[in-house]
Protein backbone atom coordinates (compact mmCIF):
# COMPACT_ATOMS: atom_id res chain seq x y z
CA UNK A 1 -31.87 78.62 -136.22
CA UNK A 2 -28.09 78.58 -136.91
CA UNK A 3 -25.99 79.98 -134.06
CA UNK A 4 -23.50 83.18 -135.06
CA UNK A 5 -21.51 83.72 -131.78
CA UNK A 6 -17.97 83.74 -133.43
CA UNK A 7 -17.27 80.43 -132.21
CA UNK A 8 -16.49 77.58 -134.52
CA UNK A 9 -19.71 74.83 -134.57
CA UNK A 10 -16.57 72.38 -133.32
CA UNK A 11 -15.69 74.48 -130.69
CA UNK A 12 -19.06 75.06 -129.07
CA UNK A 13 -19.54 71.07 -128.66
CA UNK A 14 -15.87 70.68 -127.50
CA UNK A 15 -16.48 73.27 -125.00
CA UNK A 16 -20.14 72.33 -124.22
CA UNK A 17 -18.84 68.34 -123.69
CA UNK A 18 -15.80 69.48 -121.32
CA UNK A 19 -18.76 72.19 -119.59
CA UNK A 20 -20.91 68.79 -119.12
CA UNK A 21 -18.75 67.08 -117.47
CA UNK A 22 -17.86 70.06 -115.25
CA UNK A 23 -21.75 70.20 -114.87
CA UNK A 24 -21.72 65.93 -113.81
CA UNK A 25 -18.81 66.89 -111.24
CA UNK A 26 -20.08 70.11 -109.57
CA UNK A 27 -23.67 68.65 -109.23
CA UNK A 28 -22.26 65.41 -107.79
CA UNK A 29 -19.95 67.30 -105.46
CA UNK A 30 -23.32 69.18 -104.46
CA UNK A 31 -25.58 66.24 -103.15
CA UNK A 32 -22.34 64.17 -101.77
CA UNK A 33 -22.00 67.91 -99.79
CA UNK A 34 -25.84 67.78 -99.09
CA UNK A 35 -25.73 64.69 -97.82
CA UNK A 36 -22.50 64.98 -95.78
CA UNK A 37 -24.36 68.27 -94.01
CA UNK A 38 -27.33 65.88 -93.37
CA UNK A 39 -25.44 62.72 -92.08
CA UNK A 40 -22.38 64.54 -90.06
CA UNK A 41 -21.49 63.59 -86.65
CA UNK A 42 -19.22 64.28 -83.56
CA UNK A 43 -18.03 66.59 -81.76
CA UNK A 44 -17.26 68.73 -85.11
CA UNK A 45 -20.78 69.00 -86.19
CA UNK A 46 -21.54 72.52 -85.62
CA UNK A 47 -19.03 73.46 -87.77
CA UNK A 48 -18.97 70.87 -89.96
CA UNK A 49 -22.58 71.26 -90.63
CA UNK A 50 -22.80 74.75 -91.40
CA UNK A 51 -19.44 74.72 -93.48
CA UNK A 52 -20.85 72.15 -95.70
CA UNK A 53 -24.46 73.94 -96.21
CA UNK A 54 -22.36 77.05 -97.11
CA UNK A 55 -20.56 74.72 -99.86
CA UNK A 56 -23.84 73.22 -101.10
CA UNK A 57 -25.26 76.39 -101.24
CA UNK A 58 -23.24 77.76 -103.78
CA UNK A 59 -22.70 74.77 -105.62
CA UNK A 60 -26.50 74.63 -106.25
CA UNK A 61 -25.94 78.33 -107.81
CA UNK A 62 -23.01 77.01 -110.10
CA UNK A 63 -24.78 74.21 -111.32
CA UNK A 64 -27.30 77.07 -113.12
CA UNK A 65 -24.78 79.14 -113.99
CA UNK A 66 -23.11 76.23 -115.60
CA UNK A 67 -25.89 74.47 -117.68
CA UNK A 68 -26.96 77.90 -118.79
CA UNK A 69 -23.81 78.66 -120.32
CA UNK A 70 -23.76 75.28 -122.24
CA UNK A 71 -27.62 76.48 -123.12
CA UNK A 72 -26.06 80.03 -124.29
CA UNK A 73 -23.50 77.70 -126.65
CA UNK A 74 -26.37 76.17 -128.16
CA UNK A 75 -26.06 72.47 -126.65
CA UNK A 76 -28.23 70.59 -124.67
CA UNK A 77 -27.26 70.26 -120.90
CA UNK A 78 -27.28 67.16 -119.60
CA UNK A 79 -30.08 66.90 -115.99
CA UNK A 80 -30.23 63.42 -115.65
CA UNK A 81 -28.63 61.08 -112.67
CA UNK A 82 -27.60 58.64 -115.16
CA UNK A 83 -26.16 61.43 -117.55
CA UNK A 84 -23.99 63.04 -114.44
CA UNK A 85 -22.75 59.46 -113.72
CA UNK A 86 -21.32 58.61 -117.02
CA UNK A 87 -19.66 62.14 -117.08
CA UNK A 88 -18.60 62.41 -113.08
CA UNK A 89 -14.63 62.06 -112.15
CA UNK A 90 -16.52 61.86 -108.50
CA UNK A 91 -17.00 58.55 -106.66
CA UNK A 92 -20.31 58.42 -104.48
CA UNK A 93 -20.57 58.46 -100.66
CA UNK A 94 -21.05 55.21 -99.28
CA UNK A 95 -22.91 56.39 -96.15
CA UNK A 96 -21.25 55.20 -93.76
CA UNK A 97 -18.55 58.27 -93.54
CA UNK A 98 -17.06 59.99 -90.18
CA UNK A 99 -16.86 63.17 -90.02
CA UNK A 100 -12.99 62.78 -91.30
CA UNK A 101 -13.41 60.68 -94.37
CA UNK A 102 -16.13 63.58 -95.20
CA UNK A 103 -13.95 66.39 -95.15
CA UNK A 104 -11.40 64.10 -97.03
CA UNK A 105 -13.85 62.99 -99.69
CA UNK A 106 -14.93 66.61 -100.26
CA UNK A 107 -11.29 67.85 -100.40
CA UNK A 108 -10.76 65.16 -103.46
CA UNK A 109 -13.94 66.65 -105.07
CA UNK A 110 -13.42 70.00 -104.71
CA UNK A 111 -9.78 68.62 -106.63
CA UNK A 112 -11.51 66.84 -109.18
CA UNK A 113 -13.95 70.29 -110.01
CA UNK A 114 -10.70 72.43 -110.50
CA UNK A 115 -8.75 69.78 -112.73
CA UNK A 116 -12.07 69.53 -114.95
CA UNK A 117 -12.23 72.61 -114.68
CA UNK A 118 -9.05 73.66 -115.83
CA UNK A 119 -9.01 70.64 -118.82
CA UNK A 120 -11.59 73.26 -120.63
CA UNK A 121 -9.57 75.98 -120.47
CA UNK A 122 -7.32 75.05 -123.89
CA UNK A 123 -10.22 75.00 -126.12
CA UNK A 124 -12.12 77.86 -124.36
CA UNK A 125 -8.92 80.04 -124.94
CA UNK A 126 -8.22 78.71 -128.42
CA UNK A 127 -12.05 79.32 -129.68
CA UNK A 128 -11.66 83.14 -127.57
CA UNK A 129 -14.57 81.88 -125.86
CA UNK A 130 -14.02 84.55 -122.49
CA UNK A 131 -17.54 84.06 -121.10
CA UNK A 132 -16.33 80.37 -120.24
CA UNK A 133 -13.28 81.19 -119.26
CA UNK A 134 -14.47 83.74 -117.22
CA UNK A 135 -16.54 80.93 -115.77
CA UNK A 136 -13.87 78.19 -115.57
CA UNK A 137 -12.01 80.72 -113.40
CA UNK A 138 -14.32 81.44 -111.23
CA UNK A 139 -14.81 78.46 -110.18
CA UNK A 140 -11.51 77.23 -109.83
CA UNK A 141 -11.06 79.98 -107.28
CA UNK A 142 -14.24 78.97 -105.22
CA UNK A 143 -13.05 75.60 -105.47
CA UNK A 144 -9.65 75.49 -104.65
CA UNK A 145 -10.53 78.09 -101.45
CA UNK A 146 -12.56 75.11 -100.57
CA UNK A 147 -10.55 72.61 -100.65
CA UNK A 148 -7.81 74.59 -99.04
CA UNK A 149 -10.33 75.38 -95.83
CA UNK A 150 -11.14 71.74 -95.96
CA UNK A 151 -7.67 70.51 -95.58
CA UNK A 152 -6.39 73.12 -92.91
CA UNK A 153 -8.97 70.88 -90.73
CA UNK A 154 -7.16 67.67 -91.44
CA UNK A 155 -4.03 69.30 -90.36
């Protein structure tokens, strides 16, 4: 069935490819958080723990939110390990981590979500396509209120 939703056929894949990769990052952010919640230690890891379980936590929300609205453009969403790590700007944990180079890893992620992020937000405007920009700013504030919170415990 041919989709009518104002937005050019062109449009709806450019947005829908920059969306994946948004999908590969904030997914990938998600189990490096999981497993950083898991794995923490020191004397930090009250905190620590329960900071990053409120992170994951609403990562695993956006990660719906986000293949659904690729799903409401029409495209396929990518759900695959292999398909997030050809699209992910984020490196893997290597597991051996303190509790430091954690928060430092996750303060580059949460970087890397907003600047993908905010790489979709030409077409999105330029195709009038508010429901993802809506989106895109969303989480670009959740994100960058992350990372900030992250960093003020490196200082």
């Amino acid at each position: 069935m041919e989709i009518s939703l104002g937005i050019s056929n062109a449009h709806r894949e450019k947005i829908a490819a920059g969306l994946s990769g948004l999908l590969a990052d904030s997914y990938t952010l998600y189990l490096k958080t999981h497993n950083f919640h898991w794995n923490v230690e020191g004397p930090l890891f009250n905190t620590l723990h329960l900071m990053f379980e409120t992170q994951y936590t609403e990562l695993s929300a956006a990660v719906d939110q986000i293949a659904e609205r690729i799903r409401a453009l029409g495209i396929k969403a990518p759900g695959s390990y292999s398909e997030f790590g050809k699209l992910t700007s984020i490196d893997e944990a290597s597991g051996n981590e303190s509790a430091e180079e954690m928060i430092r890893q996750l303060v580059l992620g949460q970087e890397a979500v907003v600047r993908t992020a905010r790489a979709i937000f030409p077409t999105a405007d330029e195709a009038n396509d508010e429901p993802t920009a809506d989106l895109l700013t969303q989480r670009m504030q959740v994100h960058e209120k992350n990372a900030w919170m992250l960093r003020s415990m490196l200082a």
